[in-house]
Structures are given as C-alpha cells and as structure tokens.
Protein backbone atom coordinates (compact mmCIF):
# COMPACT_ATOMS: atom_id res chain seq x y z
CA UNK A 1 -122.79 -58.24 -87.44
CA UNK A 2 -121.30 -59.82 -84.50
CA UNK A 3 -121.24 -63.40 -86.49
CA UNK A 4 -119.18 -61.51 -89.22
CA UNK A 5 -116.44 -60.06 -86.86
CA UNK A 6 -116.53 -63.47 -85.10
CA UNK A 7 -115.37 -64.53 -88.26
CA UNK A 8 -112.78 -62.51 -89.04
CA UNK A 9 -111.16 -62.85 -85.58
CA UNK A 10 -111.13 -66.56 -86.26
CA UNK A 11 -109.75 -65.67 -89.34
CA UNK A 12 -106.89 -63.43 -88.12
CA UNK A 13 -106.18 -66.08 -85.40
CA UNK A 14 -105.86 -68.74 -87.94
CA UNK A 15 -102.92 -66.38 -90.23
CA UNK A 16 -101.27 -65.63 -86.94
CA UNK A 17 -101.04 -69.20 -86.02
CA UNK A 18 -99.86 -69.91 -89.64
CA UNK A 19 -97.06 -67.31 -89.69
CA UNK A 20 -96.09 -68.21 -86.33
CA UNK A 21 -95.80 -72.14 -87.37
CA UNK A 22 -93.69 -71.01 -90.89
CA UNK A 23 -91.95 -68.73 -88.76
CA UNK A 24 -88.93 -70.63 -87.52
CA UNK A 25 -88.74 -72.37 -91.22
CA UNK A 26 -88.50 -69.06 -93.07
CA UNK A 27 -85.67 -68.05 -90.26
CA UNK A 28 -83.72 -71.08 -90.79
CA UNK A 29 -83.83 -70.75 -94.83
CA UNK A 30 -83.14 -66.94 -94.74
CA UNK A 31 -80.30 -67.84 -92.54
CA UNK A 32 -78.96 -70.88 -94.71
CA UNK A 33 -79.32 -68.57 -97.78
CA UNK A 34 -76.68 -65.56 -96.14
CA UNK A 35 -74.47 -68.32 -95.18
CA UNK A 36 -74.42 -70.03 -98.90
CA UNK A 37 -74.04 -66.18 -100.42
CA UNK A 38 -71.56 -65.14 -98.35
CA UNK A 39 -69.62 -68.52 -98.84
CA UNK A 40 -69.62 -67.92 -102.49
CA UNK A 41 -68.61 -64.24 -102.07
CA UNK A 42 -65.70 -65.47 -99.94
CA UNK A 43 -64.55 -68.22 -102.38
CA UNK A 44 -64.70 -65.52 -105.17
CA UNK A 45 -62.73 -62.64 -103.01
CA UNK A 46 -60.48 -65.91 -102.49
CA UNK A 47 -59.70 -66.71 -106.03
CA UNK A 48 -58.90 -62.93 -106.45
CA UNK A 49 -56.78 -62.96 -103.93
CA UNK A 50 -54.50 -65.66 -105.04
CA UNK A 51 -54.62 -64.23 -108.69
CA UNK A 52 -53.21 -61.16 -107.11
CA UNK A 53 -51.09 -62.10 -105.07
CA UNK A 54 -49.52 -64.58 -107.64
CA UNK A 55 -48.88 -62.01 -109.84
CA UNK A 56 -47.42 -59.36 -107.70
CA UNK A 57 -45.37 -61.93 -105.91
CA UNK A 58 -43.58 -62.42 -109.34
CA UNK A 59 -43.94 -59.56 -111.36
CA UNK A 60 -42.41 -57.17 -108.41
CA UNK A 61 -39.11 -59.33 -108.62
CA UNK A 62 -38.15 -57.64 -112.40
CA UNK A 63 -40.49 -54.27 -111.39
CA UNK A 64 -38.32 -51.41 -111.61
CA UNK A 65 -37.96 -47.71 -113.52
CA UNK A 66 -36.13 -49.44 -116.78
CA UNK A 67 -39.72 -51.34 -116.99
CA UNK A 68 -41.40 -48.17 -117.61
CA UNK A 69 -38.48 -46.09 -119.84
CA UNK A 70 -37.00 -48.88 -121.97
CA UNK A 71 -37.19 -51.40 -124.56
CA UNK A 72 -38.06 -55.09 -124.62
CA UNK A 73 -34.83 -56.76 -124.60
CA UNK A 74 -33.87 -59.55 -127.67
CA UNK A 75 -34.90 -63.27 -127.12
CA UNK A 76 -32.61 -64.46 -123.62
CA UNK A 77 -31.13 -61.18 -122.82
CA UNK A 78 -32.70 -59.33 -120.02
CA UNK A 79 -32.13 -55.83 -118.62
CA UNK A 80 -35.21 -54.09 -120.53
CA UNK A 81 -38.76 -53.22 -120.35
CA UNK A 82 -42.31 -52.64 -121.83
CA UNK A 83 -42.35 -48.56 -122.30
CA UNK A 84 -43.81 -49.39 -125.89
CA UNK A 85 -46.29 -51.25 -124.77
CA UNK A 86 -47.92 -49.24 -122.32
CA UNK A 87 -47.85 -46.21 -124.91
CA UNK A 88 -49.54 -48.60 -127.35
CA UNK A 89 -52.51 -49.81 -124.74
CA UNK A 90 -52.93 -45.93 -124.16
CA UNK A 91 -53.08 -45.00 -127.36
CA UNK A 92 -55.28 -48.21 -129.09
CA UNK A 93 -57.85 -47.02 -125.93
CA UNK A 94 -57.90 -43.88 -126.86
CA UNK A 95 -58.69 -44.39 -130.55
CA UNK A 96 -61.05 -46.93 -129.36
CA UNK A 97 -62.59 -44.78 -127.07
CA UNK A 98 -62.86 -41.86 -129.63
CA UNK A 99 -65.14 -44.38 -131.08
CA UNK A 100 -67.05 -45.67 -128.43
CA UNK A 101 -68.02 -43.10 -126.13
CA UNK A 102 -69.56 -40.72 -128.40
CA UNK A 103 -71.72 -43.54 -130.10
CA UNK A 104 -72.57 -45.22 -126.93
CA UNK A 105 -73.65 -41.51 -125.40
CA UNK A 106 -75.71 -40.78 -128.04
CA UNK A 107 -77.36 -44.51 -128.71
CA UNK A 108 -77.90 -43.91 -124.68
CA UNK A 109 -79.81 -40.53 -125.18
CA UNK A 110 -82.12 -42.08 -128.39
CA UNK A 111 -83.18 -44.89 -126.11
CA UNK A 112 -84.06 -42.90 -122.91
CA UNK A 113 -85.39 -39.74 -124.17
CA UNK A 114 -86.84 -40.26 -127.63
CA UNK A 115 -86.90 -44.15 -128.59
CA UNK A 116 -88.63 -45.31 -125.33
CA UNK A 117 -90.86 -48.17 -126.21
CA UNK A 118 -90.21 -48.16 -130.02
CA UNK A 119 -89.57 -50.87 -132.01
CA UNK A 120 -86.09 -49.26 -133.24
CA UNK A 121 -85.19 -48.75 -129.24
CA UNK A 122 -85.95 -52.75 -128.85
CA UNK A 123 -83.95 -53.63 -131.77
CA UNK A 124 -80.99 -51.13 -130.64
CA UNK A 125 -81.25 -52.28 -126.95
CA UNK A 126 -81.54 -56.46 -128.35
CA UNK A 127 -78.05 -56.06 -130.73
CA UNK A 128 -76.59 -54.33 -127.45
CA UNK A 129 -76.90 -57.08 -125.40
CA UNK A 130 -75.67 -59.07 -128.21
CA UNK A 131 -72.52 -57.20 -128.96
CA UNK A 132 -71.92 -57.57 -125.30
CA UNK A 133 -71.79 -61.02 -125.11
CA UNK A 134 -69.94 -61.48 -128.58
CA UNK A 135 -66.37 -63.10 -128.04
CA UNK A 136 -63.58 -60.68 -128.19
CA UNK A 137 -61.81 -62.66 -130.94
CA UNK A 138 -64.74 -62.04 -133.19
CA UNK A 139 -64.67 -58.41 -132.61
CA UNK A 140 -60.97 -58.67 -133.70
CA UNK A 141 -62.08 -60.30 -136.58
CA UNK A 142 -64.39 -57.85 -138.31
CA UNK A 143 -61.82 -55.25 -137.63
CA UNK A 144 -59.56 -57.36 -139.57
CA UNK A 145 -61.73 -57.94 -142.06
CA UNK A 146 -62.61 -53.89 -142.21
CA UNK A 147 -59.69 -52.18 -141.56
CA UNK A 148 -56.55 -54.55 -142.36
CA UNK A 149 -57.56 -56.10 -145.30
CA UNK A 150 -58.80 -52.42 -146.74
CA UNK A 151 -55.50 -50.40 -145.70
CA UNK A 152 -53.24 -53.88 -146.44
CA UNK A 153 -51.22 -53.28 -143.31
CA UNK A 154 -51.96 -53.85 -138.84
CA UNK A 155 -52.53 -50.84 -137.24
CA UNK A 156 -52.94 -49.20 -133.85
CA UNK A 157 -56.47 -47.77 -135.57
CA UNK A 158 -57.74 -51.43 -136.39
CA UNK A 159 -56.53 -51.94 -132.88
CA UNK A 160 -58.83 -49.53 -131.49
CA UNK A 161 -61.92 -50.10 -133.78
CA UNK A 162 -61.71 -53.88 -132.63
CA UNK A 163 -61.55 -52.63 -129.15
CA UNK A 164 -64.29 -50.49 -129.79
CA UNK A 165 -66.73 -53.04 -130.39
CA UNK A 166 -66.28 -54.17 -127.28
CA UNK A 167 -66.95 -51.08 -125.26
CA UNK A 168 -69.82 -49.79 -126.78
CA UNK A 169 -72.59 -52.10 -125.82
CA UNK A 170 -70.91 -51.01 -122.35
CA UNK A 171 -71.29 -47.72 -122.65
CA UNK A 172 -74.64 -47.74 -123.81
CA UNK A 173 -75.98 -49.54 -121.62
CA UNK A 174 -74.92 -48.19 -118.42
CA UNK A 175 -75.42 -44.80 -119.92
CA UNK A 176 -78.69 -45.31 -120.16
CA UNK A 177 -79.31 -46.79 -117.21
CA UNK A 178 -78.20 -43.56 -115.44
CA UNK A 179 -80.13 -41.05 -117.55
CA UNK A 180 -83.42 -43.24 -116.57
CA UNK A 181 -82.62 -42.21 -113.09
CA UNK A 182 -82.82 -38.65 -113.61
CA UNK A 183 -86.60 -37.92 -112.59
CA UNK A 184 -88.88 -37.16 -115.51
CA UNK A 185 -90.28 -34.38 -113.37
CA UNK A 186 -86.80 -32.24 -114.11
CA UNK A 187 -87.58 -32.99 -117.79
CA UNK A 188 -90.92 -31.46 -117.06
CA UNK A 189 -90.19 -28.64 -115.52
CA UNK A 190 -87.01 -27.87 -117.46
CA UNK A 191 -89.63 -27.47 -120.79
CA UNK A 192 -92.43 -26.03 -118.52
CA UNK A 193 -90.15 -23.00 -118.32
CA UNK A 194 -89.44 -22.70 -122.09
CA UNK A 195 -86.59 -25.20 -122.82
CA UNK A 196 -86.08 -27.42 -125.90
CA UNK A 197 -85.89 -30.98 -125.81
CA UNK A 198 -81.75 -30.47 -127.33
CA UNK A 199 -81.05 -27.73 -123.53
CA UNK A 200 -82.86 -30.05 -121.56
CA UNK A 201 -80.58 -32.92 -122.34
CA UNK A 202 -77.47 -30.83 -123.05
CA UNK A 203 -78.06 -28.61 -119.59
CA UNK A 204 -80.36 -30.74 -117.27
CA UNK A 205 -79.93 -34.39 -118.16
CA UNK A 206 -76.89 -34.79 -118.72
CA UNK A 207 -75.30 -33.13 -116.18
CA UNK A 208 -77.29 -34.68 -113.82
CA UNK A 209 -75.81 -38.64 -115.23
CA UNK A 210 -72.37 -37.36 -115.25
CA UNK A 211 -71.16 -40.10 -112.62
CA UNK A 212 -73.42 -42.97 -114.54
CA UNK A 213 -71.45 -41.49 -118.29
CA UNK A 214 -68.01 -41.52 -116.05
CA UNK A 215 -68.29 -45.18 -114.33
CA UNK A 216 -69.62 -46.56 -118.12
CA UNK A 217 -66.38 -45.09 -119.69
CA UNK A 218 -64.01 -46.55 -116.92
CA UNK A 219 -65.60 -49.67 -117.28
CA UNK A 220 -65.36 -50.37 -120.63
CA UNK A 221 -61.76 -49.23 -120.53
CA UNK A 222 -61.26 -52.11 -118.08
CA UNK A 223 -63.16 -54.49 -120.05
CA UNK A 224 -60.77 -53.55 -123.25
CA UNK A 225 -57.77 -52.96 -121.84
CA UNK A 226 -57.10 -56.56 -120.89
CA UNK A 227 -57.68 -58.08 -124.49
CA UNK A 228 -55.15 -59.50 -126.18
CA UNK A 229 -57.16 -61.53 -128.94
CA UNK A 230 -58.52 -58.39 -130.75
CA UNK A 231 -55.34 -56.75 -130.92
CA UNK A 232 -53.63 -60.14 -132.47
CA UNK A 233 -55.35 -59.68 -135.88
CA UNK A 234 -55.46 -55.91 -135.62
CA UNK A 235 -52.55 -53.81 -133.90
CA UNK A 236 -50.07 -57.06 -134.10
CA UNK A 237 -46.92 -56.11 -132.08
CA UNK A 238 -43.84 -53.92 -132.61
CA UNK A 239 -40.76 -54.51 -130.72
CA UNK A 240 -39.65 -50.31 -131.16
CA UNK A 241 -41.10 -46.84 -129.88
CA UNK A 242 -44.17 -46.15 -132.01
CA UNK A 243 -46.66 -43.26 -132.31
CA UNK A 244 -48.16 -43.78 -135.52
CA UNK A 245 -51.72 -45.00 -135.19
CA UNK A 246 -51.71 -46.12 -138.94
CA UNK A 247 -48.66 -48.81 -138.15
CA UNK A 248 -48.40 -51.87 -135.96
CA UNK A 249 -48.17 -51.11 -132.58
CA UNK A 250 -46.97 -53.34 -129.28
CA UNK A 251 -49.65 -53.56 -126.46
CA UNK A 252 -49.12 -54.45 -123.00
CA UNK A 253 -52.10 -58.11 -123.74
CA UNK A 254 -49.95 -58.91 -126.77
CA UNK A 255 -46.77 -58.46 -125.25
CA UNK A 256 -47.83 -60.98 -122.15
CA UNK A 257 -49.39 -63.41 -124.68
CA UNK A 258 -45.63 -63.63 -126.46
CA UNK A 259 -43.46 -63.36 -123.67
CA UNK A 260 -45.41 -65.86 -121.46
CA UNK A 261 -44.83 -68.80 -124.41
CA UNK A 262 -41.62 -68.11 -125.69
CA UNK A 263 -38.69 -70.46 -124.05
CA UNK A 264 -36.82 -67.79 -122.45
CA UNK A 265 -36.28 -66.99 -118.30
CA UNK A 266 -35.57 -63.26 -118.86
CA UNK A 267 -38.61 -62.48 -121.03
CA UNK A 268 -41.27 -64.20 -118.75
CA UNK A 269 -40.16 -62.38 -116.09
CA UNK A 270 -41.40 -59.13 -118.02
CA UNK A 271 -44.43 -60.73 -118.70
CA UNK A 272 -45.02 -61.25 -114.96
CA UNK A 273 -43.81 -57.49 -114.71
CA UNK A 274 -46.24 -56.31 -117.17
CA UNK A 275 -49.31 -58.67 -115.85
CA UNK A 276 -48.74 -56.44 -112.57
CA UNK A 277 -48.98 -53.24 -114.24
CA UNK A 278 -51.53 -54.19 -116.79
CA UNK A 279 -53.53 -55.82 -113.70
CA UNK A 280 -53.09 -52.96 -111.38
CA UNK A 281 -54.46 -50.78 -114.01
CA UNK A 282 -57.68 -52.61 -114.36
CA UNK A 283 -58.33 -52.63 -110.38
CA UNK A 284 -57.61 -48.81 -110.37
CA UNK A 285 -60.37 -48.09 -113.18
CA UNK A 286 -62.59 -50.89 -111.71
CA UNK A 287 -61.76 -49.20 -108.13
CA UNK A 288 -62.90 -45.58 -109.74
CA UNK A 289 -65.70 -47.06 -111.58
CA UNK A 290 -67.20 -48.54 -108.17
CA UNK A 291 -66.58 -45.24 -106.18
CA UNK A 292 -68.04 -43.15 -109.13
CA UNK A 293 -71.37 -45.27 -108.98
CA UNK A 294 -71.44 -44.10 -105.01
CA UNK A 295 -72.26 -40.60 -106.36
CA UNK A 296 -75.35 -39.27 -106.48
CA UNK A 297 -76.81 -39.10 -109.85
CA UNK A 298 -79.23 -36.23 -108.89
C-alpha cells in the first residue's frame, strides 16, 4: 500500500515538474497567438476604415436632398439624383424577400424539428451550403434564364428572384441555428401539457428564435442589397420613376456600376453619392443584425 502511494506521489511530482517546465512555452505561444489575432483584426478594422472613409470623403461632396427626390441627370449635366434607384433596391428586396424568408423559415423548421438526422435534412443542409457559396452572377443567370427569357422582357421580379437565391441559404441557415438553441426540454414540456407538434412551433419555438429569424433576415438583406451582377441580367436599369415590378427597374448596384465607368465628372460624383448611401445602408442592417444576435434567444 505504501509502495503504491509512493508511486503515485512520484508520479504527481513528475506532471508537476512537466507542466511547470512547458509552462513558460505555452505562455509565450498563447501570448504570440493574441498578438498575431489582434494584428489581423486591426489590419481588417484598417482596411474598413479607409473604404469608409474614402467613400464618405467623396460621396458627401454631391450629398444633398435633390439626391434623394430627383432624377439622374443626362450624360455631363449634373444637378440630379438617384430617388429611382433607391425605390428600385427597396422594392427588388422586398420581392426578393417575399421569396426568401418564408422558404428559408420553413426549410429552417423541417431541419430542426422534424428532418434531424435524415438523409433529406443532409441533402437540404449540403445544397445550402452550396447555394451559399454560388457566385452572385450565376444566381443572376438562372433568373435570366427563368424569368426573362419566359416573360421576354427585365423586370424588378427577375430582379428579386435572382436576389433571392442569394438570401435563402442565409436565412436558413442562421434560422436554424437559432431554433437549435431553444432547449428541447420547452418542446417537452410544451407537448407534456397537451400541445401539437404545429402550437409548439407556432407558440413556443418560434417565439422563442425571434432575434435568430430577425438577425438572418437583416443579414441577407445586406448580403443582397449590394449586388449589382444579378440585377444586370435581371432588373437592367431605368433612367425614370418606376413602380411596376413586371418592368425594368434602376437599382442603387446598377446605377454605381454605370455611373462609375462612363466618361463623365458630374455622374461619378453620384456614384460616389450613392456608394455612401448604399454603404451606409449595409452597416446599419449589419449594425442591427449584430445587436439583434446580443438578445437572448430564450
């Protein structure tokens, strides 16, 4: 007995006299590895920073009211604005999100509540992560190729079902990933008192995941809203007020894209204009998103 705790004495000295030896190497490398993260977190708040400031340094020059309330002016005449095209980029997202959210909810609910560890939930979850990382051009592509070619004309609606493509994998995914964190004892007790499956999820679940549904929907808005490729072989551009989801429509992506190439001083200074609005847009929704994820999901 005594030769056996002898032993593990010796044993306990020898680990302590290991750990106490790899001790200043394992504080050196953990303190090496904060520096080299938070250098690469500074050089990306950097870049950021100059994009940012870049823009908004020449974009507030031609800023104003008219910017919001008129026109784009002809080719080298100034004195207008991009009112169309933020009334197009609200109204291609909202067709596009008409088509999104709803599918993305739902796929979200089959593969956390009913499809768990199916071979359907593995193929839904695989072609999700797919989509995601699908280039946007492609998306605008098969909308082209769906929607143009059938109706024979560009439309704010193949605008948003392009668009669409590219937010559902987004939605679905972090939709999901907030209904797994509702505990599966609320589930349980939910149908231990005489629920169905359908209340539980309408009344318990989802309710609970309303921050994780709200920061997936922001998200993929800011994801979309930026992309100009999509819209090029779907929505197309229109230089007047337009409503009409079934004609071409102006967008404030497309309307950088033209206005940052064409030869004229007047209209790239309302492409800087609109790369301020369009890019403060995206940092409010990705500002929202981040402060929506600080809620509590239950």
């Amino acid at each position: 007995m005594a030769s056996t705790q002898d032993q593990m004495n010796a044993s306990s000295e020898q680990m302590n006299l290991t750990r106490s030896a790899r001790s200043p190497f394992r504080k050196s490398f953990d303190t090496f590895m904060t520096v080299l993260v938070s250098v690469f977190a500074a050089l990306i708040l950097f870049a950021l920073a100059i994009i940012v400031f870049d823009v908004a340094q020449e974009g507030i020059k031609q800023l104003s009211l008219n910017s919001f309330t008129e026109l784009p002016p002809p080719p080298g005449l100034s004195e207008g604005g991009f009112g169309n095209a933020i009334l197009g980029t609200v109204i291609t997202l909202a067709i596009a999100a008409a088509f999104s959210v709803p599918f993305g909810i739902l796929g979200a609910i089959y593969l956390s509540e009913f499809g768990r560890g199916t071979r359907i939930a593995y193929a839904v979850k695989f072609t999700a992560n797919v989509l995601s990382g699908v280039p946007a051009i492609l998306c605008g592509l098969f909308a082209y190729s769906l929607v143009v070619l059938t109706t024979g004309t560009f439309s704010a609606f193949a605008g948003g079902v392009a668009l669409s493509v590219l937010m559902l994998p987004i939605v679905m995914r972090t939709t999901e990933e907030g209904l797994l964190l509702v505990p599966r004892d609320v589930r349980q007790a939910a149908i231990g008192v005489g629920a169905t499956n359908f209340q539980t999820i309408v009344y318990i679940v989802l309710p609970s995941a309303l921050p994780a549904i709200a920061t997936a929907v922001t998200l993929s808005l800011a994801r979309a809203g930026g992309e100009a490729a999509p819209l090029l072989f779907t929505a197309l551009n229109n230089n007047f007020w337009n409503s009409d989801p079934s004609e071409p429509i102006a967008t404030l992506p497309v309307l950088i894209y033209f206005f940052a190439i064409i030869p004229y001083e007047p209209q790239r200074e309302i492409a800087w204009a609109a790369a301020l609005v369009l890019l403060s847009i995206i940092l409010v929704v990705s500002i929202s998103s981040r402060l929506l994820t600080r809620k509590k999901i239950y």
